[in-house]
Protein backbone atom coordinates (compact mmCIF):
# COMPACT_ATOMS: atom_id res chain seq x y z
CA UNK A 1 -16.94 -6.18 5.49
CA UNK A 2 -16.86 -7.26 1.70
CA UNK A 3 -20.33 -8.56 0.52
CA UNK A 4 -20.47 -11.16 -2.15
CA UNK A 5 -23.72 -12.49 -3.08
CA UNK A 6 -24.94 -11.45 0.72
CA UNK A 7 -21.87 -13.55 2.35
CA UNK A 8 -19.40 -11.43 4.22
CA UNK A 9 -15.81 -12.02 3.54
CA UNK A 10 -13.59 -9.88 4.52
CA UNK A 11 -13.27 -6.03 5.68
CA UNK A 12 -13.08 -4.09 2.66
CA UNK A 13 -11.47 -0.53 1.52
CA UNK A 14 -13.81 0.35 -1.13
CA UNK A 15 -16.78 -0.42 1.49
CA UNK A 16 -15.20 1.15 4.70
CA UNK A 17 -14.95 4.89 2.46
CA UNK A 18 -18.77 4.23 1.41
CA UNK A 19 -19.59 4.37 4.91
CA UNK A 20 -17.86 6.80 5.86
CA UNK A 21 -18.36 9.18 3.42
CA UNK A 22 -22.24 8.64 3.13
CA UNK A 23 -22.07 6.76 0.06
CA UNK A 24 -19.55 9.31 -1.94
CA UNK A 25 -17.22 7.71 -4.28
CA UNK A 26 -14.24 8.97 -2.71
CA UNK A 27 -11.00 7.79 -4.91
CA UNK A 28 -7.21 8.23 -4.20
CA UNK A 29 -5.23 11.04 -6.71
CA UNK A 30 -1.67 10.02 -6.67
CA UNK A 31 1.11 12.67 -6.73
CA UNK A 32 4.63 12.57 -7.38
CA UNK A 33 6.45 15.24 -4.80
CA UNK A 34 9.48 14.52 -6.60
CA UNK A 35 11.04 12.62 -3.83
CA UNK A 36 13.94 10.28 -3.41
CA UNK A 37 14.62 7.43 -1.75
CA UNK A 38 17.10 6.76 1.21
CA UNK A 39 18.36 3.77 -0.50
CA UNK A 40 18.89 4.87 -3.96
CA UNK A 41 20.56 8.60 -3.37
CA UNK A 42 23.47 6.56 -1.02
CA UNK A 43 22.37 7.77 2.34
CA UNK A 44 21.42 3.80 3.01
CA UNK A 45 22.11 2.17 -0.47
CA UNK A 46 21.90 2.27 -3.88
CA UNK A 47 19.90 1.00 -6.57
CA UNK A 48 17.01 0.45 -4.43
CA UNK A 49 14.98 -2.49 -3.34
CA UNK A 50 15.68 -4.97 -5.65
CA UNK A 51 11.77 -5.79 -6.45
CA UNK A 52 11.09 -1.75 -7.22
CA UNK A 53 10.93 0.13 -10.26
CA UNK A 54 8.69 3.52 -8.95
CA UNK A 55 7.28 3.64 -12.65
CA UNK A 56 5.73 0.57 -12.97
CA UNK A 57 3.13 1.43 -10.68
CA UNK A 58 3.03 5.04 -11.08
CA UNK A 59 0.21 6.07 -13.67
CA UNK A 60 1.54 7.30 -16.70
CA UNK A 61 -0.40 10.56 -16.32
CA UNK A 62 1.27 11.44 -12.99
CA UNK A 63 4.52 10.45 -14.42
CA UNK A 64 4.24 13.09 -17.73
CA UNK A 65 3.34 15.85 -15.58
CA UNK A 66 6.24 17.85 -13.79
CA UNK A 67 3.86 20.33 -12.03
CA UNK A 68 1.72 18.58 -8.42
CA UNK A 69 -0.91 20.87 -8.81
CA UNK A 70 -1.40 19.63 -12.82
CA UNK A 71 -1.10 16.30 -11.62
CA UNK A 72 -4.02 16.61 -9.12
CA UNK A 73 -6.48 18.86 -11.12
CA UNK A 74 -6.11 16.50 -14.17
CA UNK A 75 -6.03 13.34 -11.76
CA UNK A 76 -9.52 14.65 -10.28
CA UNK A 77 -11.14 15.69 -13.19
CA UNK A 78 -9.92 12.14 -14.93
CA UNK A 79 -11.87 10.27 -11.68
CA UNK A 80 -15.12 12.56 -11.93
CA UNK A 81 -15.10 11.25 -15.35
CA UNK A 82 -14.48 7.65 -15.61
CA UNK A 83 -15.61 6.94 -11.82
CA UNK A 84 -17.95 9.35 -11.04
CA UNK A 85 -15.24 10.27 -8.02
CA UNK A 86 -17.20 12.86 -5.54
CA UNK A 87 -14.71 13.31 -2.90
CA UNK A 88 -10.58 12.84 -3.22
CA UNK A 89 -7.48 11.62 -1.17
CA UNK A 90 -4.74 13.29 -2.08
CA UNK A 91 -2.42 10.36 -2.06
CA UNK A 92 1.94 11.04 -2.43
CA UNK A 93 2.79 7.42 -3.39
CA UNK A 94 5.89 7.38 -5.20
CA UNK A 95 9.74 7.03 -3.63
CA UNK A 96 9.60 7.93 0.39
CA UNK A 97 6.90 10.92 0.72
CA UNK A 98 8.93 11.81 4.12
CA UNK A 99 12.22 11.68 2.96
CA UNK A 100 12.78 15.68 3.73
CA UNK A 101 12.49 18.45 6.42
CA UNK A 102 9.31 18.64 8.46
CA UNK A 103 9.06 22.47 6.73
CA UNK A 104 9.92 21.31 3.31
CA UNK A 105 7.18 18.79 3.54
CA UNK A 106 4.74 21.06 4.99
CA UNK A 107 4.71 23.41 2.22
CA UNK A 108 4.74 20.62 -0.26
CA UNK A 109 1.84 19.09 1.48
CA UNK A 110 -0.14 22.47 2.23
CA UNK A 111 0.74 23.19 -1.33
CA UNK A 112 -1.43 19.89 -2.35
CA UNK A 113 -4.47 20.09 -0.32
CA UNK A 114 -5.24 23.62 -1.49
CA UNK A 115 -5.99 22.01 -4.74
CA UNK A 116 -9.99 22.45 -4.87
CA UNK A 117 -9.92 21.60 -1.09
CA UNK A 118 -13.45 21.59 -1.00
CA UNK A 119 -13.43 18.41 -2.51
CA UNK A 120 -10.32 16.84 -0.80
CA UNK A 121 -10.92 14.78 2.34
CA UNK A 122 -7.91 13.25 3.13
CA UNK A 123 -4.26 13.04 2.69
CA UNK A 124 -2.50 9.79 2.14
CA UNK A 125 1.36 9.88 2.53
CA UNK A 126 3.57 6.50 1.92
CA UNK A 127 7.02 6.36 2.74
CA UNK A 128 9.11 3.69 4.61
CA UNK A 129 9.78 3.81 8.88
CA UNK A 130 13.24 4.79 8.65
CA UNK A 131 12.13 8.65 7.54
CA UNK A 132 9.61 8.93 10.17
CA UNK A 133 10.31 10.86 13.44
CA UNK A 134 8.43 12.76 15.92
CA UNK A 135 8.45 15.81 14.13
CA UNK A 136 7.04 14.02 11.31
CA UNK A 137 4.36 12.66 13.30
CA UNK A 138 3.48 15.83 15.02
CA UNK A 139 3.31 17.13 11.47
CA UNK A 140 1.01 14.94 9.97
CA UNK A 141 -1.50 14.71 13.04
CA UNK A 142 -1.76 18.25 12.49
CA UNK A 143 -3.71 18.31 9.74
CA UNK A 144 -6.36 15.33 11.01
CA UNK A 145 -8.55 18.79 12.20
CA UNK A 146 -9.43 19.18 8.64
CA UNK A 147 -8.43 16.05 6.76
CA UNK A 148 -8.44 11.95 7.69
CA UNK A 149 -4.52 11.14 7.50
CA UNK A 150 -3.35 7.75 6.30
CA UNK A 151 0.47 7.26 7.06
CA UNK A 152 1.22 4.12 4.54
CA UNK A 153 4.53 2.21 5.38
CA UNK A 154 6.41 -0.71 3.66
CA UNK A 155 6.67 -3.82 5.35
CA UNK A 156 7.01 -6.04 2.89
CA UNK A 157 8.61 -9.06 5.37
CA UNK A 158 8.66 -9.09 8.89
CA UNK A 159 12.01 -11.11 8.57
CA UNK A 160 15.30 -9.71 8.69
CA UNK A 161 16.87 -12.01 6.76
CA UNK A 162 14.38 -11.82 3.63
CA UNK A 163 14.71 -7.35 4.00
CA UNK A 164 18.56 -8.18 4.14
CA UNK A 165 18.69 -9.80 0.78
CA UNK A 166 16.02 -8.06 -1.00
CA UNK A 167 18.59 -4.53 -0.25
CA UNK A 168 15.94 -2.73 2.06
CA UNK A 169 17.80 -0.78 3.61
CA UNK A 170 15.30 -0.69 6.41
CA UNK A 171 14.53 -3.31 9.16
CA UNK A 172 11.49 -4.71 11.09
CA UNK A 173 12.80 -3.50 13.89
CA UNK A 174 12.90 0.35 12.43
CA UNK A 175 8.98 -0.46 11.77
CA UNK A 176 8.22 -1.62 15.35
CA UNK A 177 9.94 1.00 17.02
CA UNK A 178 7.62 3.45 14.50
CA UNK A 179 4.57 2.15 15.33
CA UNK A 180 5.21 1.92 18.86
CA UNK A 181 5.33 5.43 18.55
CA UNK A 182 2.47 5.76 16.62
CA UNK A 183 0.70 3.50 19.97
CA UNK A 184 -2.07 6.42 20.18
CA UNK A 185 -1.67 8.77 17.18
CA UNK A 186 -4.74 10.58 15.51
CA UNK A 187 -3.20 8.91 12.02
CA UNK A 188 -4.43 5.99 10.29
CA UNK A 189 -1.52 3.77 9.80
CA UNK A 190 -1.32 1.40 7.09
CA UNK A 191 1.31 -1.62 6.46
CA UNK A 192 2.18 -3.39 3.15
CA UNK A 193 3.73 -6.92 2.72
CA UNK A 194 4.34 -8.82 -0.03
CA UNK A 195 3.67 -12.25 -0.12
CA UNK A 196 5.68 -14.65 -2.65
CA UNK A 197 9.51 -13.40 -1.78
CA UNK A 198 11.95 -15.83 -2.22
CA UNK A 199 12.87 -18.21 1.17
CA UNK A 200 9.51 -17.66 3.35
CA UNK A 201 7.64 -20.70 3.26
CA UNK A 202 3.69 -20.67 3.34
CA UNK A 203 3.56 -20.48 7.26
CA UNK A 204 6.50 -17.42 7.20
CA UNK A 205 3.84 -15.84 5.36
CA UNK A 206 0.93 -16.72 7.50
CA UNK A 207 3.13 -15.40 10.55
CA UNK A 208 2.67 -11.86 9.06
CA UNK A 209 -0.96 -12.06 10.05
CA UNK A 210 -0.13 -12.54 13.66
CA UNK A 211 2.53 -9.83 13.81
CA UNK A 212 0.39 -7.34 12.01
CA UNK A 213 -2.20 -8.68 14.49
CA UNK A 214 -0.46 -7.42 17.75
CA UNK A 215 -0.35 -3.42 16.67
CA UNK A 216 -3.47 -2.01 17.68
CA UNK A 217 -2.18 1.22 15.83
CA UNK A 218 -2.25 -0.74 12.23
CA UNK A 219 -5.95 0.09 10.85
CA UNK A 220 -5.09 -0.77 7.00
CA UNK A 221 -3.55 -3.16 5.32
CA UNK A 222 -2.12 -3.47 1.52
CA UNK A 223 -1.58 -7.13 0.94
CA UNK A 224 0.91 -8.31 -2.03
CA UNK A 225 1.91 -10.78 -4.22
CA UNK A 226 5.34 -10.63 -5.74
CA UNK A 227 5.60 -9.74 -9.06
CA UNK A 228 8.48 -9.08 -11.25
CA UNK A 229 9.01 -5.88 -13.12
CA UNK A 230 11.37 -4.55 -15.39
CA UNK A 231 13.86 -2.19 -14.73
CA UNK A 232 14.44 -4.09 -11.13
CA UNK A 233 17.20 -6.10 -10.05
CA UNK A 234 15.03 -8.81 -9.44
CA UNK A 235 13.84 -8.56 -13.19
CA UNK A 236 17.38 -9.14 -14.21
CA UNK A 237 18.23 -12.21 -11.83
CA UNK A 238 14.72 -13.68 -12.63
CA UNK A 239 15.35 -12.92 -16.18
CA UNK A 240 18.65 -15.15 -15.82
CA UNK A 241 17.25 -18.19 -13.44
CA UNK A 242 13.71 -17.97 -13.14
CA UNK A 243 11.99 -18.63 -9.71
CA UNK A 244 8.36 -20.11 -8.35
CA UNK A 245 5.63 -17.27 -8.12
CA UNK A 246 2.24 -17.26 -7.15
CA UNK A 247 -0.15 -18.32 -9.95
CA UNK A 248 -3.57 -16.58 -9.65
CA UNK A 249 -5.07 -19.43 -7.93
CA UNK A 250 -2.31 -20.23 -5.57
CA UNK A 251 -2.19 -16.84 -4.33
CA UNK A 252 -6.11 -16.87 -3.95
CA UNK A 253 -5.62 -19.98 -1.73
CA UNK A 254 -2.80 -18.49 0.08
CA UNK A 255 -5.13 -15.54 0.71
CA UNK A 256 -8.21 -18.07 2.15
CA UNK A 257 -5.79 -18.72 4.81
CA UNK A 258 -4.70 -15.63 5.56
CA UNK A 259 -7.49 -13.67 5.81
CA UNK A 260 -9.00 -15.40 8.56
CA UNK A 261 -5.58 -15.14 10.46
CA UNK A 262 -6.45 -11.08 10.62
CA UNK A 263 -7.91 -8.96 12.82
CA UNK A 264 -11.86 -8.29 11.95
CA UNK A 265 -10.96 -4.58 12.12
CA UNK A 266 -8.35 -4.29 10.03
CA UNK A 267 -9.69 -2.55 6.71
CA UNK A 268 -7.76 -4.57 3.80
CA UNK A 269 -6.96 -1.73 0.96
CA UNK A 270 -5.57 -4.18 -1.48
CA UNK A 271 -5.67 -7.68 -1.86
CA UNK A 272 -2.94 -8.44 -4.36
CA UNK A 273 -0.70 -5.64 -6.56
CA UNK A 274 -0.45 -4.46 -9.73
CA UNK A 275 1.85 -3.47 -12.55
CA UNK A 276 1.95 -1.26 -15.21
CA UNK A 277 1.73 -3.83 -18.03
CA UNK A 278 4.81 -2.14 -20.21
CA UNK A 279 6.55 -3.35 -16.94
CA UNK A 280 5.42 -6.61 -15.99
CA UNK A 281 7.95 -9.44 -16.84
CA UNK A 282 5.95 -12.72 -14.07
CA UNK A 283 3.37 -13.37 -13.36
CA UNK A 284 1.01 -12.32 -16.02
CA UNK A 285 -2.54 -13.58 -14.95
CA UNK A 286 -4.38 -12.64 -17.93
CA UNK A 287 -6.80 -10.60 -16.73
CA UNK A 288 -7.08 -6.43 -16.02
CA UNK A 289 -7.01 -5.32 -12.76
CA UNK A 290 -10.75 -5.31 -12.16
CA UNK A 291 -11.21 -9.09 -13.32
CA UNK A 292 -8.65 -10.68 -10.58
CA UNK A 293 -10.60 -8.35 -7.90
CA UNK A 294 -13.77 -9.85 -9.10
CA UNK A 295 -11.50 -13.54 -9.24
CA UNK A 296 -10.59 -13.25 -5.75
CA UNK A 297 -13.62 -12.02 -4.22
CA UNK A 298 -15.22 -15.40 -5.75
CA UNK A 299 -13.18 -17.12 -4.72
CA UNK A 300 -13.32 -15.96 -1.36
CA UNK A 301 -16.77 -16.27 -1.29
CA UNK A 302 -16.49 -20.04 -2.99
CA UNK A 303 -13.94 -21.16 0.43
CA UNK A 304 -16.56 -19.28 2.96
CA UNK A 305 -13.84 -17.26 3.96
CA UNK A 306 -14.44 -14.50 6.43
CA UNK A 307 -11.88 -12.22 8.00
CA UNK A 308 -10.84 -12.84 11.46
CA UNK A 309 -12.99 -15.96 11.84
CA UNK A 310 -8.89 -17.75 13.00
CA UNK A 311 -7.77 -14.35 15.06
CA UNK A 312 -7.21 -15.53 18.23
CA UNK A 313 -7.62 -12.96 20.26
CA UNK A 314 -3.77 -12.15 21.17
């Protein structure tokens, strides 16, 4: 759990790899694999979700280099430096990091953790349920001998009306039937939602906790607000008739209630998201990334929230 001024709040990322690691600074290296995406090449759709632009939260550095290896000795060295990083997850966020044959990804993956592996402890792969399989799975666990594996898939709504209008491409249902699955896998399986999308009401939102609730499996959450971002279809329609989002102190309200709604266990990685600020069109709060942390751990700690203090058991 989160510690503010000796009050627990809630169950915390950066605390969880302290722990584990013996007090290392372990910190995530993103890579681009130069992937696709199932709906943007046509084999589901194109254009994409209509809240994503990939570059607006890919770091700059990763996008300007072409080669994965340049991107992770440069990404490493850049954390030893400004964070004092010990330890590294190699981390393949951008577009769907299993969108490709279980061999192709193997080398690509092999390939990544041979990058000063001696200082690697885990591999972090995001991608969406729909380019998940068995083989994929089998693939993955494979390397938890040597490595902690963290399979990270979108969410985003657990209605199929909202992924239905926001272009998905994938369903809930795709996502249950993945992490049912996943029931006793070796992996450490992470969900992201996004909180704020047009249509869901607060208690649509406050459902999520309960469903996310029910899958044992799910050991991380990423946790959302919407934002806006150029280079999106939602930038352009916002951009045309502008719609209600989350002001900074709404959306730490919206999280009080939430986070009691979750599971104790769960290990929260993020509590709200973040844009490359070239990108960002709503909302702006004002403040860099590490001032709205430090906002909504307050303000946690202001409500006497603590995590799982509602979960009901079920």
């Amino acid at each position: 759990m989160s510690t503010v001024s000796g009050i627990t709040t809630y169950n915390n990322y950066g605390a969880w790899l302290r722990e584990k690691y013996n007090g290392q600074r372990v910190f995530k290296v993103i890579v681009d694999g130069g992937f696709t995406c199932p709906n943007r090449d046509g084999s589901k759709g194109y254009g994409g979700c209509t809240y994503c632009n990939v570059d607006s939260f890919t770091p700059e550095i990763t996008r300007s280099l072409p080669e994965m290896r340049d991107q992770l000795a440069i990404g490493m060295e850049r954390a030893r430096q400004m964070y004092k990083a010990d330890k590294f997850i190699v981390y393949f966020q951008p577009n769907t990091n299993t969108y490709a044959p279980a061999h192709y990804l193997k080398m690509l993956y092999d390939e990544a953790l041979s990058v000063n592996t001696e200082d690697i402890v885990g591999l972090s792969v995001g991608t969406r349920a729909d380019c998940i399989d068995a083989e994929k799975i089998a693939l993955l666990e494979s390397y938890t001998n040597n490595f902690d594996v963290d399979l990270e898939m979108g969410m985003e709504s657990i209605y199929e009306d909202t992924l239905a209008q926001l272009n998905r491409g994938c369903s809930h249902t795709e996502l249950v039937n993945i992490l049912n699955m996943l029931t006793n896998t070796k992996l450490d399986i992470c969900v992201h939602s996004i909180f704020g999308l047009p249509g869901e009401t607060k208690e649509m939102m406050l459902a999520y906790a309960n469903e996310i609730n029910r899958f044992p499996q799910i050991n991380f959450v990423k946790l959302h607000h919407l934002y806006i971002v150029e280079g999106s279809i939602m930038g352009v329609k916002y951009k045309r008739d502008p719609f209600k989002l989350f002001s900074m102190e709404e959306y730490a309200e919206f999280l009080c209630e939430l986070i009691p709604r979750l599971r104790p266990d769960i290990v929260i990685q993020r509590l709200f998201g973040i844009s490359d600020k070239q990108f960002l069109i709503a909302p702006n709060w004002g403040l860099p990334k590490s001032g709205i942390q430090s906002y909504f751990e307050n303000y946690l700690e202001k409500k006497g929230v603590v995590q799982g203090s509602l979960y009901n058991g079920l």
